[in-house]
C-alpha atoms as a PDB file:
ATOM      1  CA  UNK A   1      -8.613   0.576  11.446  1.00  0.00           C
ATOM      2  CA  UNK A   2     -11.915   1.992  13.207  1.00  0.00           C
ATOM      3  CA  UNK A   3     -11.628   5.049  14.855  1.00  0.00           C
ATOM      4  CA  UNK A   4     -11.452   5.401  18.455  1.00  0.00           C
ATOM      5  CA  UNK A   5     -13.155   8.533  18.259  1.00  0.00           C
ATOM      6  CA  UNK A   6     -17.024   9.773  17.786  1.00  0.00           C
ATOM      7  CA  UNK A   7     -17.490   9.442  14.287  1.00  0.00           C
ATOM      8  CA  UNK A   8     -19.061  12.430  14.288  1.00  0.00           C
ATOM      9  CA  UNK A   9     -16.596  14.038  16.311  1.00  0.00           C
ATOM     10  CA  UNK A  10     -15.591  16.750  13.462  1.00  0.00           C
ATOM     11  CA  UNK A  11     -18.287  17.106  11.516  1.00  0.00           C
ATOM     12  CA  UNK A  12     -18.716  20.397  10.081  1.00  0.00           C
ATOM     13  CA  UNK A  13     -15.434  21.004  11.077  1.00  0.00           C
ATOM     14  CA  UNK A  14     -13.070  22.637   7.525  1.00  0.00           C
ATOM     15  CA  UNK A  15      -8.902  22.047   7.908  1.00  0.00           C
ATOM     16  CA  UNK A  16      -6.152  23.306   5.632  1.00  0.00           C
ATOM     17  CA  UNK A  17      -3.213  20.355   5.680  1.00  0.00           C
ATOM     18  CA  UNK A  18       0.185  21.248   4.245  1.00  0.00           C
ATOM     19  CA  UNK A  19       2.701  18.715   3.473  1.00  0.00           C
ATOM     20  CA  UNK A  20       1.215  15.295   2.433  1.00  0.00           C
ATOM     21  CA  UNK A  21       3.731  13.506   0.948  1.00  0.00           C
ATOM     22  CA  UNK A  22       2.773   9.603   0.545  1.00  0.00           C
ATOM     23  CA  UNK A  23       1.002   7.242   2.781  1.00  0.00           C
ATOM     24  CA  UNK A  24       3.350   7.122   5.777  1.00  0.00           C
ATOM     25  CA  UNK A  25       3.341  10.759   6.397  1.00  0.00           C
ATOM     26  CA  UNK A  26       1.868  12.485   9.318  1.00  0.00           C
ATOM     27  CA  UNK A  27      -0.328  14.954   7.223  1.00  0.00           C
ATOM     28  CA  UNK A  28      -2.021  11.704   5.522  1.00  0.00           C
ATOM     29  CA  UNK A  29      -2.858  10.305   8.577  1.00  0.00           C
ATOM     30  CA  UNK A  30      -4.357  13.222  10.152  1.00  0.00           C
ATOM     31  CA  UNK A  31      -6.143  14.068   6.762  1.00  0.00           C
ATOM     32  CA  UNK A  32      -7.333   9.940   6.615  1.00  0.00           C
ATOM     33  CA  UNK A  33      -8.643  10.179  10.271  1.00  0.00           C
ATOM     34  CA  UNK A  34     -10.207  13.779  10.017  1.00  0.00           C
ATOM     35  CA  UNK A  35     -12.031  12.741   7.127  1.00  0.00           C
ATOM     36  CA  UNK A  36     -13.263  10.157   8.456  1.00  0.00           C
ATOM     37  CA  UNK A  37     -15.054  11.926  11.144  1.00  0.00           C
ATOM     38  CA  UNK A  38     -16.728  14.820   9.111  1.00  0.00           C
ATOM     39  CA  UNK A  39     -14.141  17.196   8.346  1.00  0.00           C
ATOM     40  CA  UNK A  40     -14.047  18.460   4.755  1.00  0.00           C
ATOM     41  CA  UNK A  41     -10.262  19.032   3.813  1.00  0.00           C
ATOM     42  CA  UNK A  42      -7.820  20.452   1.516  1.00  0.00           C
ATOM     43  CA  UNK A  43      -4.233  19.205   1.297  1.00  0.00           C
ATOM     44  CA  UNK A  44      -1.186  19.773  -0.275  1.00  0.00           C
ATOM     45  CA  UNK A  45       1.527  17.787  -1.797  1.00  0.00           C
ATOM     46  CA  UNK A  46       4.913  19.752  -3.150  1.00  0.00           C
ATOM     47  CA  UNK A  47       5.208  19.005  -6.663  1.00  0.00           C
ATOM     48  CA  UNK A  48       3.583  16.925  -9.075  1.00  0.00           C
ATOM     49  CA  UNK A  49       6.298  14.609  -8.206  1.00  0.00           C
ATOM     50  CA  UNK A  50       4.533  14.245  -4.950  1.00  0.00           C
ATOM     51  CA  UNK A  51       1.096  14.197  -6.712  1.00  0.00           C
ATOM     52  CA  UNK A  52       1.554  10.706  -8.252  1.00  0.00           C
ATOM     53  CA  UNK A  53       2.027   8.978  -4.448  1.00  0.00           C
ATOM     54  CA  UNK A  54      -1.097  11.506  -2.901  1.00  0.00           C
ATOM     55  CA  UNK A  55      -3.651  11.699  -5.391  1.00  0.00           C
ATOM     56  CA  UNK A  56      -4.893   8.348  -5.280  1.00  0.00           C
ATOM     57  CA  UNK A  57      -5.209   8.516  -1.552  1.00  0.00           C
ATOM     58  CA  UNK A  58      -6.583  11.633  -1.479  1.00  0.00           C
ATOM     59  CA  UNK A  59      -9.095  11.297  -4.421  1.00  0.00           C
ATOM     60  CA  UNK A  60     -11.405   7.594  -3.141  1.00  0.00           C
ATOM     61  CA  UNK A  61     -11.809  10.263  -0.061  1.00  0.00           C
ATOM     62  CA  UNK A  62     -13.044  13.132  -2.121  1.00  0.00           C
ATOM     63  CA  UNK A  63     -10.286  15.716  -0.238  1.00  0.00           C
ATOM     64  CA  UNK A  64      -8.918  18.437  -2.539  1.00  0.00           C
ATOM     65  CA  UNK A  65      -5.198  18.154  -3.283  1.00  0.00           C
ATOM     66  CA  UNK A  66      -3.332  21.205  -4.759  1.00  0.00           C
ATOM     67  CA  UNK A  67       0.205  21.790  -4.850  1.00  0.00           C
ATOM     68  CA  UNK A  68       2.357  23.778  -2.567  1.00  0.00           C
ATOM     69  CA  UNK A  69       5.911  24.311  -2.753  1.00  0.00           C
ATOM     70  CA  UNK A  70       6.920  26.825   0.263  1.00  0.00           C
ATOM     71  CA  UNK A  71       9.967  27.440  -1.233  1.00  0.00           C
ATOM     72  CA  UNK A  72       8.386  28.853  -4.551  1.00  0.00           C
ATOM     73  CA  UNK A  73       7.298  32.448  -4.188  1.00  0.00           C
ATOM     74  CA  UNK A  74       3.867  32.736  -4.268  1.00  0.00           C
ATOM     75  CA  UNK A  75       2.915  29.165  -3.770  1.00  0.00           C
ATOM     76  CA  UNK A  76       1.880  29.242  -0.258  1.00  0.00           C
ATOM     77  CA  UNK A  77      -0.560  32.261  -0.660  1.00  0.00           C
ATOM     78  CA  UNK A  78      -2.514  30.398  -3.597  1.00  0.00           C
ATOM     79  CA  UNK A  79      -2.562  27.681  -1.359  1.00  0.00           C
ATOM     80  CA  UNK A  80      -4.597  29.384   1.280  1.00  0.00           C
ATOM     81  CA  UNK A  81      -6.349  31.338  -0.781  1.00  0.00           C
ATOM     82  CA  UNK A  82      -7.482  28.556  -2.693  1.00  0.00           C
ATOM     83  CA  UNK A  83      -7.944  26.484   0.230  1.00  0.00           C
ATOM     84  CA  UNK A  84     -10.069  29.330   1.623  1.00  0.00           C
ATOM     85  CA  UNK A  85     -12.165  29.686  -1.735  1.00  0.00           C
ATOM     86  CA  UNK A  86     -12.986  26.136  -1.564  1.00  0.00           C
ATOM     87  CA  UNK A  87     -13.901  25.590   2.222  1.00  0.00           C
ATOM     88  CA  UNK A  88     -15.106  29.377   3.255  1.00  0.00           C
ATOM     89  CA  UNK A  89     -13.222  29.069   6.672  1.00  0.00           C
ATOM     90  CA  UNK A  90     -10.357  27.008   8.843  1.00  0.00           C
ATOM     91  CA  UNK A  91     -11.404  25.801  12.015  1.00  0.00           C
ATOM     92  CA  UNK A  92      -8.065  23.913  11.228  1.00  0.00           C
ATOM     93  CA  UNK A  93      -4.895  23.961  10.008  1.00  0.00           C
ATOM     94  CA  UNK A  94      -2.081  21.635  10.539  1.00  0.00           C
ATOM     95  CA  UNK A  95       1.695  22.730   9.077  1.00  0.00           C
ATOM     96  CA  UNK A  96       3.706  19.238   8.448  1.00  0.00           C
ATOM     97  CA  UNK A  97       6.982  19.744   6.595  1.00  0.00           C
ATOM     98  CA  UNK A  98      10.554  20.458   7.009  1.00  0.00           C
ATOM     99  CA  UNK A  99      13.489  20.401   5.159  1.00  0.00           C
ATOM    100  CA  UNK A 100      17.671  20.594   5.444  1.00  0.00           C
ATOM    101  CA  UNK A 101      19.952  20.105   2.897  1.00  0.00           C
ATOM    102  CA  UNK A 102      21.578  16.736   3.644  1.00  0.00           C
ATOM    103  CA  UNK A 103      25.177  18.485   3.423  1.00  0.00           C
ATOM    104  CA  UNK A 104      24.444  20.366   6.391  1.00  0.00           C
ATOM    105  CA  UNK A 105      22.092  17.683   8.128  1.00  0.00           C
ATOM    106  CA  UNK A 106      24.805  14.876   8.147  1.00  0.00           C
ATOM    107  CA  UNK A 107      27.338  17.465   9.248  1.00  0.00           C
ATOM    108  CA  UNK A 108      28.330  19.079  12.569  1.00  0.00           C
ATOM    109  CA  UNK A 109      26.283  21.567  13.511  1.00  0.00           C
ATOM    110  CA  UNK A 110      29.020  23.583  14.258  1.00  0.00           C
ATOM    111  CA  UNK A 111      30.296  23.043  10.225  1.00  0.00           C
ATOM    112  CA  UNK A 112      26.579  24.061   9.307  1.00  0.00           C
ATOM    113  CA  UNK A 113      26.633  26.568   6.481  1.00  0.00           C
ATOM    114  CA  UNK A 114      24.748  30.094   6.578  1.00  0.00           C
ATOM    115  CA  UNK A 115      22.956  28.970   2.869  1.00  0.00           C
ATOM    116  CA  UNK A 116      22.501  26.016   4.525  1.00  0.00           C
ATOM    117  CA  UNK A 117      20.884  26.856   7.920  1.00  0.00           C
ATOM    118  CA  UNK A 118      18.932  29.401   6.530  1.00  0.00           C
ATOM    119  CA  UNK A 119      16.871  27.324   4.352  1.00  0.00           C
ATOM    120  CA  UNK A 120      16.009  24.804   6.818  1.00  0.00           C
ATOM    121  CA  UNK A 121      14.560  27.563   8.984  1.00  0.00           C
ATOM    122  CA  UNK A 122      12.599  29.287   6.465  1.00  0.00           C
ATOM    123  CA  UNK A 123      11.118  25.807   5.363  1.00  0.00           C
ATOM    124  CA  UNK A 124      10.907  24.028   8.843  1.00  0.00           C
ATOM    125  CA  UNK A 125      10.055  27.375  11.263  1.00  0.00           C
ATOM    126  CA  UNK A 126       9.541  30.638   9.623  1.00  0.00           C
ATOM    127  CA  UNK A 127       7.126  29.108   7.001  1.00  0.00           C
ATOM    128  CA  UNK A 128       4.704  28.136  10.002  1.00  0.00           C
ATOM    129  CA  UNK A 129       4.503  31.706  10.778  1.00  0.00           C
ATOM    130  CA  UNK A 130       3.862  32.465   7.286  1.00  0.00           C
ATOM    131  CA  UNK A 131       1.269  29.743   7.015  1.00  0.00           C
ATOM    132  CA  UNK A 132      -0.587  30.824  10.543  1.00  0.00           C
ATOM    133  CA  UNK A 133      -0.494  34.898   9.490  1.00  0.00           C
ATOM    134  CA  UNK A 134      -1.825  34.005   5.872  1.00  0.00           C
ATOM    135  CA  UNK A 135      -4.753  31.363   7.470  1.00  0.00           C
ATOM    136  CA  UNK A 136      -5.652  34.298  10.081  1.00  0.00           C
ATOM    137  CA  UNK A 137      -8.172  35.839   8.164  1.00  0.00           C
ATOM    138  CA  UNK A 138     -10.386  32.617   7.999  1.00  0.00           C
ATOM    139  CA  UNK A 139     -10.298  31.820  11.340  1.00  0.00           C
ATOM    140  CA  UNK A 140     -12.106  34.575  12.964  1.00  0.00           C
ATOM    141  CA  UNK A 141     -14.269  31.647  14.367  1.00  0.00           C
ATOM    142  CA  UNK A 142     -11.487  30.855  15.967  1.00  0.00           C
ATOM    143  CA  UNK A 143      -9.656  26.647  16.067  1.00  0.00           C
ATOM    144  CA  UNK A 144      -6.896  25.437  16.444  1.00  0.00           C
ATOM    145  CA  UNK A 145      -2.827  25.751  14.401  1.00  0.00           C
ATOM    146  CA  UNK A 146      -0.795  22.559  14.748  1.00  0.00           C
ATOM    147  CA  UNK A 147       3.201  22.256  13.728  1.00  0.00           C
ATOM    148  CA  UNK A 148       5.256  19.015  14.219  1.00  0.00           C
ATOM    149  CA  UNK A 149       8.271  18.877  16.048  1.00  0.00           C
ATOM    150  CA  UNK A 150      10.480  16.440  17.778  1.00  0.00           C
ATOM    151  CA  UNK A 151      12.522  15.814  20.838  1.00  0.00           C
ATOM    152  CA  UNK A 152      15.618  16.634  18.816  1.00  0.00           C
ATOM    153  CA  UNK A 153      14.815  20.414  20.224  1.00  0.00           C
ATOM    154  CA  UNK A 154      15.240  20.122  23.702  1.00  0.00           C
ATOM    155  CA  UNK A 155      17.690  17.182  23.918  1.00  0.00           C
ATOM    156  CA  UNK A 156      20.805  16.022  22.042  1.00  0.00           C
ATOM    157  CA  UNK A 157      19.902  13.476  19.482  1.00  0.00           C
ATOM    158  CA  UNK A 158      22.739  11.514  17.414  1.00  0.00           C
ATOM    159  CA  UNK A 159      22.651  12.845  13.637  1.00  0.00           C
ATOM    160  CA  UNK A 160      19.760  15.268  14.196  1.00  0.00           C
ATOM    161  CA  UNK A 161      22.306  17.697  13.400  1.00  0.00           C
ATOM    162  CA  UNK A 162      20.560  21.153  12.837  1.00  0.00           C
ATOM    163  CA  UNK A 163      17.277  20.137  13.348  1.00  0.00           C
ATOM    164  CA  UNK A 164      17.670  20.421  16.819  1.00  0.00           C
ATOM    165  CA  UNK A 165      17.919  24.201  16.823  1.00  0.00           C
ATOM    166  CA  UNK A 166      15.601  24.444  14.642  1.00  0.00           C
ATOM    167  CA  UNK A 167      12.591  22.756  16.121  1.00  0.00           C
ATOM    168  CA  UNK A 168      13.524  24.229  19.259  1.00  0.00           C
ATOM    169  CA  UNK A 169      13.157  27.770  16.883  1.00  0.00           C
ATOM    170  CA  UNK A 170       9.583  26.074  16.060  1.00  0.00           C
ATOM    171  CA  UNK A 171       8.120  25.540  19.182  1.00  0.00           C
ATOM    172  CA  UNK A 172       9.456  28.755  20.679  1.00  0.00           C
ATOM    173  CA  UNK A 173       7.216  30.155  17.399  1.00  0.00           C
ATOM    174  CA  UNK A 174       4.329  28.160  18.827  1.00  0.00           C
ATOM    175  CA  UNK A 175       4.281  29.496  22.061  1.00  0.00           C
ATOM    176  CA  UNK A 176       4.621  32.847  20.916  1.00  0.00           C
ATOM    177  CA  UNK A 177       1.996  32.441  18.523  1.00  0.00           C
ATOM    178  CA  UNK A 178      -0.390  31.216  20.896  1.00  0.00           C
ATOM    179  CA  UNK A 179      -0.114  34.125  22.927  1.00  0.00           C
ATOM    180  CA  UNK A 180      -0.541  36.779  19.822  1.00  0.00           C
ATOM    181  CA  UNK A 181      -3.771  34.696  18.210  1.00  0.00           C
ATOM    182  CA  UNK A 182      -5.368  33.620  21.550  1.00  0.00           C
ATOM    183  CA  UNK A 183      -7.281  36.804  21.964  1.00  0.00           C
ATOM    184  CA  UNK A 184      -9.164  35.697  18.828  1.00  0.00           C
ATOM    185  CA  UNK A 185      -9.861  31.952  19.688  1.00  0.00           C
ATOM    186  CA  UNK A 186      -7.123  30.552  17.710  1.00  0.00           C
ATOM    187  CA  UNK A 187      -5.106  27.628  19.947  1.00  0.00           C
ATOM    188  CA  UNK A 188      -1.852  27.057  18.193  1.00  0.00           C
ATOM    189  CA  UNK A 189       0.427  23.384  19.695  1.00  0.00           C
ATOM    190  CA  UNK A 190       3.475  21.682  18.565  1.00  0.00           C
ATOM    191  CA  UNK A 191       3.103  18.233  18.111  1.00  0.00           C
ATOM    192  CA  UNK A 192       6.050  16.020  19.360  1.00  0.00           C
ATOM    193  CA  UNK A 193       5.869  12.492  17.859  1.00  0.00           C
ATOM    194  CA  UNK A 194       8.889  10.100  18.344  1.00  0.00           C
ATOM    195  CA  UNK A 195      11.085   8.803  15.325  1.00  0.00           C
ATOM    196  CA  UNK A 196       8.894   7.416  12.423  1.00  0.00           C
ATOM    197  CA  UNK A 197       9.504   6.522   9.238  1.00  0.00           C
ATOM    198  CA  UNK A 198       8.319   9.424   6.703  1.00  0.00           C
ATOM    199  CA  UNK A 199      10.310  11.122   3.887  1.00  0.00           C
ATOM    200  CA  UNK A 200      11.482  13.886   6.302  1.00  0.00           C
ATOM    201  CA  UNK A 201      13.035  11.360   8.863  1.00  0.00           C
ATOM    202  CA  UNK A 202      14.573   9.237   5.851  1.00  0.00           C
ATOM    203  CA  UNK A 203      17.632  12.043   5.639  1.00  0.00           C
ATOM    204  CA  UNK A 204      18.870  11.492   8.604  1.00  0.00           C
ATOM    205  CA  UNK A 205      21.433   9.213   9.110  1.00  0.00           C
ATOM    206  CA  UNK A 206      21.162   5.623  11.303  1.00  0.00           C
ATOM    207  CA  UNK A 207      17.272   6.372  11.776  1.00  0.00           C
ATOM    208  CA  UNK A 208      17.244   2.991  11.768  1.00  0.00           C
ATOM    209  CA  UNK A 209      19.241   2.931  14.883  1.00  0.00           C
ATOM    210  CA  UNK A 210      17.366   6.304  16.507  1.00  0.00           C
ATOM    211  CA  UNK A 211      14.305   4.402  16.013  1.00  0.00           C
ATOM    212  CA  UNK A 212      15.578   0.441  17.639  1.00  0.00           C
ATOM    213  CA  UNK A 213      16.922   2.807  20.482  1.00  0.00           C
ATOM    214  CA  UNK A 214      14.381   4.551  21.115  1.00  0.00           C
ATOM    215  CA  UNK A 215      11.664   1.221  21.239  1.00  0.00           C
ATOM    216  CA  UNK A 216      14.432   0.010  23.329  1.00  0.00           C
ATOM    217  CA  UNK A 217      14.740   3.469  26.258  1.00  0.00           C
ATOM    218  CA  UNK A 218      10.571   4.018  25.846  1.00  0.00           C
ATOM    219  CA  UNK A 219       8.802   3.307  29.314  1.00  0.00           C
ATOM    220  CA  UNK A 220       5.719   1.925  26.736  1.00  0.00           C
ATOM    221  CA  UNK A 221       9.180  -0.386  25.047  1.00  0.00           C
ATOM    222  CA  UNK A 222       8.029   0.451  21.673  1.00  0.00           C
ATOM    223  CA  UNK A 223       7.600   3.597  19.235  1.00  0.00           C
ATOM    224  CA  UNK A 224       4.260   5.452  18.750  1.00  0.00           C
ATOM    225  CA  UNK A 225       2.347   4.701  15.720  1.00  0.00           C
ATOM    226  CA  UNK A 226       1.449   7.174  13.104  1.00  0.00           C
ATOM    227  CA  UNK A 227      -2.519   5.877  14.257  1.00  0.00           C
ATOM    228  CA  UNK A 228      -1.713   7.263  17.779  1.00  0.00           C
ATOM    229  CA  UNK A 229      -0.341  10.524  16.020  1.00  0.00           C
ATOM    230  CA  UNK A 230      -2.491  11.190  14.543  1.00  0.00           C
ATOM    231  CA  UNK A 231      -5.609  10.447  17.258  1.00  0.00           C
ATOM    232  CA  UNK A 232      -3.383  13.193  19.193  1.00  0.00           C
ATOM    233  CA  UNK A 233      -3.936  15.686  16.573  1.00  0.00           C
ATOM    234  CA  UNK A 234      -7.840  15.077  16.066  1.00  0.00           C
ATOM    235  CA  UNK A 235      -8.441  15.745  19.942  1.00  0.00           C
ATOM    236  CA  UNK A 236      -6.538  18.916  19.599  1.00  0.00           C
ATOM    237  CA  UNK A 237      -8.644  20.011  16.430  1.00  0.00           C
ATOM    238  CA  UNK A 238     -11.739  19.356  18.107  1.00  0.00           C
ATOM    239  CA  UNK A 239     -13.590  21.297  20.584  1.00  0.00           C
ATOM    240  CA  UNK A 240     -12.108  18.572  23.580  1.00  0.00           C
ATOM    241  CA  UNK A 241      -9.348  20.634  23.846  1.00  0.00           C
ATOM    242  CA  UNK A 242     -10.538  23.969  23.596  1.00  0.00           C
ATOM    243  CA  UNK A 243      -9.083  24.810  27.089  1.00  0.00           C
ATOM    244  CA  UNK A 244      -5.729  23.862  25.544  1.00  0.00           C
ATOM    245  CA  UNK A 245      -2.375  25.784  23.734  1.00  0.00           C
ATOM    246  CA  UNK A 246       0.620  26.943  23.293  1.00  0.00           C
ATOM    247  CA  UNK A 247       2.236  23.811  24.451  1.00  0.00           C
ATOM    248  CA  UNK A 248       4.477  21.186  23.046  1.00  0.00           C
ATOM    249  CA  UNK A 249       2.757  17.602  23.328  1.00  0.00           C
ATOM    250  CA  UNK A 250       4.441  14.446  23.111  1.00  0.00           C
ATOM    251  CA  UNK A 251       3.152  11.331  21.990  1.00  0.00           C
ATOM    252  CA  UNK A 252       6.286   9.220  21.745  1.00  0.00           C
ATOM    253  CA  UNK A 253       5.389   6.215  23.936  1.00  0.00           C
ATOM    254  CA  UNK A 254       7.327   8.290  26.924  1.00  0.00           C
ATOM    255  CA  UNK A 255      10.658   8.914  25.676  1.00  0.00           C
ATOM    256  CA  UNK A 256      11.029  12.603  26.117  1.00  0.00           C
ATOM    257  CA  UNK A 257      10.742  11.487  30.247  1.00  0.00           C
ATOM    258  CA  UNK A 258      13.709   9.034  30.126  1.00  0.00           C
ATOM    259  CA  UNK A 259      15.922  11.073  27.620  1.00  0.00           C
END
């Protein structure tokens, strides 16, 4: 698909993408479009699990793909640091995972363990903050800090279980972070896409449903694609929106104004 946008519009532009995990996630398409319009990139993948679906889309592009389990102590900080070895600076860098163990994502949230809980905020919130303080230092040129979340934060969603609080956690971290890194140039959004089918959204249960539903209640009567996600995360890495952050933007074909 050709892009809608300059194809020039990011050249010279270097980004830092974490959480690539096959070709339907929204990481890969920002890191597909972005490179297609001039920004040089390095990704990550969790696990050489991962590496086996990524590589070969990452490779025919030339965008470097290193490992990065948040979870592991240590791999994070190698991840920037390598990332920052590599490129020199971030005018970029887009944080695209989350995580819940299923036990206490298919449960009430109510029933949710401590364990349980804790983990999904330290993979799904507190690492963005870990991501953003550890990128700081190569951004003194200032950009732009991107973290997805989903309507699930602000409005009861069937099976979204803890999620909810926890994006709501997220973009609460946004908006808190875009006041602390403003001073230096740095924009920092949350990006609210509607249901799509990547790994993350595969836990939870009847996202089959969620997603028929919500095509069904949309004002556009359809889902967003991850094409139009991803064009949504380009113009807030360029300098288009540089009058732009600390918000939470939707691009969900309408449904967070029918919910």
């Amino acid at each position: 698909m050709e892009s809608k946008f300059n194809p020039l519009l990011l050249e010279g532009k270097k980004g830092l993408i974490l959480g690539v995990a096959n070709d339907q996630s929204i990481a890969w398409g920002c890191a597909k479009e972005m490179s297609k319009l001039g920004a040089k990139l390095v990704v990550s993948c969790l696990n050489d699990k991962a590496r086996v679906f990524v590589q070969p889309l990452t490779d025919p592009l030339g965008i470097e793909l290193i490992n990065c389990n948040v979870e592991s102590p240590g791999e994070l900080e190698s991840f920037v640091k390598e990332g920052g070895e590599s490129l020199g600076y971030f005018d970029f860098v887009i944080h695209s995972i989350a995580f819940a163990p299923l036990a206490d994502l298919h449960g009430r949230v109510i029933d949710s363990s401590g364990p349980g809980f804790t983990r999904a905020m330290d993979v799904s919130c507190h690492s963005f903050a870990r991501f953003a303080k550890l990128c700081e230092p190569y951004m003194n040129r200032g950009g732009t800090m991107l973290a997805m979340t989903y309507l699930g934060s602000s409005e009861v969603v069937p099976h979204y279980g803890i999620m909810g609080p926890v994006k709501s956690a997220l973009e609460s971290m946004v908006r808190y972070l875009a006041a602390e890194l403003g001073p230096s140039g740095v924009r920092v959004h949350a990006v609210s896409p509607g249901p799509l089918m990547t790994r993350a959204a595969s836990g939870i249960e009847g996202i089959t449903d969620l997603m028929r539903s919500s095509a069904e209640k949309a004002p556009l009567k359809r889902l967003a694609t991850l094409e139009e996600v991803s064009d949504l995360c380009v113009f807030l890495c360029s300098d288009l929106s540089s009058g732009m952050t600390g918000q939470t933007i939707f691009v969900d074909a309408g449904m967070h104004a029918v919910m």
